[in-house]
Protein backbone atom coordinates (compact mmCIF):
# COMPACT_ATOMS: atom_id res chain seq x y z
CA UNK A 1 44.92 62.35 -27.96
CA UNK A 2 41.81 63.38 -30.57
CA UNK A 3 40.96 66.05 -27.61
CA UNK A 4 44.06 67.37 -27.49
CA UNK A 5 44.67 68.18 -31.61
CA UNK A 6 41.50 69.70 -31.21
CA UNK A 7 42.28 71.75 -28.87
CA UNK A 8 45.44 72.45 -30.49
CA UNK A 9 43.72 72.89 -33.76
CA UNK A 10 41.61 75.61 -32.42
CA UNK A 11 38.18 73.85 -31.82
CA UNK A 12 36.66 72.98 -29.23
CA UNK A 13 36.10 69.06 -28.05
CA UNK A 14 33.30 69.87 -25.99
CA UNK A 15 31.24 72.85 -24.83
CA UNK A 16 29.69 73.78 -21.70
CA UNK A 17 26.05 75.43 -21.86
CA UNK A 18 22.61 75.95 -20.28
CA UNK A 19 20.94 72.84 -22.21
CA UNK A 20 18.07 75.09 -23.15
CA UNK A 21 19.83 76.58 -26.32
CA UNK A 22 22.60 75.35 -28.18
CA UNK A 23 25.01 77.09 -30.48
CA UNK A 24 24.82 74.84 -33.23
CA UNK A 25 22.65 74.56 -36.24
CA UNK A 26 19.43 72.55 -36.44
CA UNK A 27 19.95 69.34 -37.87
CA UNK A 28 23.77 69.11 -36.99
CA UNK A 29 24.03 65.60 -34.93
CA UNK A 30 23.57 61.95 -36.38
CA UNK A 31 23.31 61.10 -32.64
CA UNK A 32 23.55 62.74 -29.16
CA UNK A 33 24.04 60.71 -26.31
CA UNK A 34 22.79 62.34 -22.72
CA UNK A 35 23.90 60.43 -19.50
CA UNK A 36 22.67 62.00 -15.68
CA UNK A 37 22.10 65.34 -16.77
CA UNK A 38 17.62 65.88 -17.57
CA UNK A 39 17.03 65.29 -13.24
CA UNK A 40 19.40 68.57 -12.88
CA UNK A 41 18.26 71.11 -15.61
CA UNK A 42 14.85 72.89 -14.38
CA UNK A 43 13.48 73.06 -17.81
CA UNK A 44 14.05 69.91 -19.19
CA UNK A 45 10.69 69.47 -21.58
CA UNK A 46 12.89 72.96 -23.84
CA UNK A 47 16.12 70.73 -23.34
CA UNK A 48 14.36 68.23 -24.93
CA UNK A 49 13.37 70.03 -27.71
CA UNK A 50 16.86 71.72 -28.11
CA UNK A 51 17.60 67.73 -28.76
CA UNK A 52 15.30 66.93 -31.42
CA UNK A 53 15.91 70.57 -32.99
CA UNK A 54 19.81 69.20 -32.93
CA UNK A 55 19.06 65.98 -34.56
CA UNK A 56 19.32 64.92 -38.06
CA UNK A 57 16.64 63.23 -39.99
CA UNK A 58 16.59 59.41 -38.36
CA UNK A 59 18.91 60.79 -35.98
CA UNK A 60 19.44 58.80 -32.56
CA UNK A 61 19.16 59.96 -28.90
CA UNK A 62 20.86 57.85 -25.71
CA UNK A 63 19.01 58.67 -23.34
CA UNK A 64 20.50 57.72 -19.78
CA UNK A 65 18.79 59.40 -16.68
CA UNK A 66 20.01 59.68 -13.42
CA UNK A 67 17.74 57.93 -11.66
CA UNK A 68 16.92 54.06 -11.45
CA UNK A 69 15.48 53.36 -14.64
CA UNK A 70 16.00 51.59 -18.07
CA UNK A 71 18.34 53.50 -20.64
CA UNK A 72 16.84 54.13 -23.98
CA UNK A 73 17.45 55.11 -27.17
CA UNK A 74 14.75 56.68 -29.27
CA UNK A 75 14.96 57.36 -33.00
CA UNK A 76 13.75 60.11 -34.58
């Protein structure tokens, strides 16, 4: 329902991009969660980066990778 007055509202519930550059300003997330996506993008050390140019002060990254290891969350 939230996705849908959004949509009908005129923004956007989610974008689709590259995951080296993001359209948003720096500093614009308290958190950004991430789930199978770093063992598919080919430059993943500037995705990371995009992330922690993204985050707030004390923001929070989930960090869930595709392959078979522990989740984490890091601070920053």
């Amino acid at each position: 329902m939230r996705r849908a007055r959004l949509w009908r509202a005129g923004r956007e519930p989610y974008r689709v991009t590259e995951g080296t550059r993001y359209l948003f300003e720096d500093a614009s997330f308290d958190a950004i969660r991430t789930i199978t996506v770093y063992a598919h993008i080919p430059h993943w050390q500037e995705a990371m980066l995009e992330i922690k140019r993204l985050l707030k002060p004390g923001g929070v990254v989930y960090f869930a990778p595709a392959w078979q290891c522990r989740t984490w969350v890091a601070m920053q």
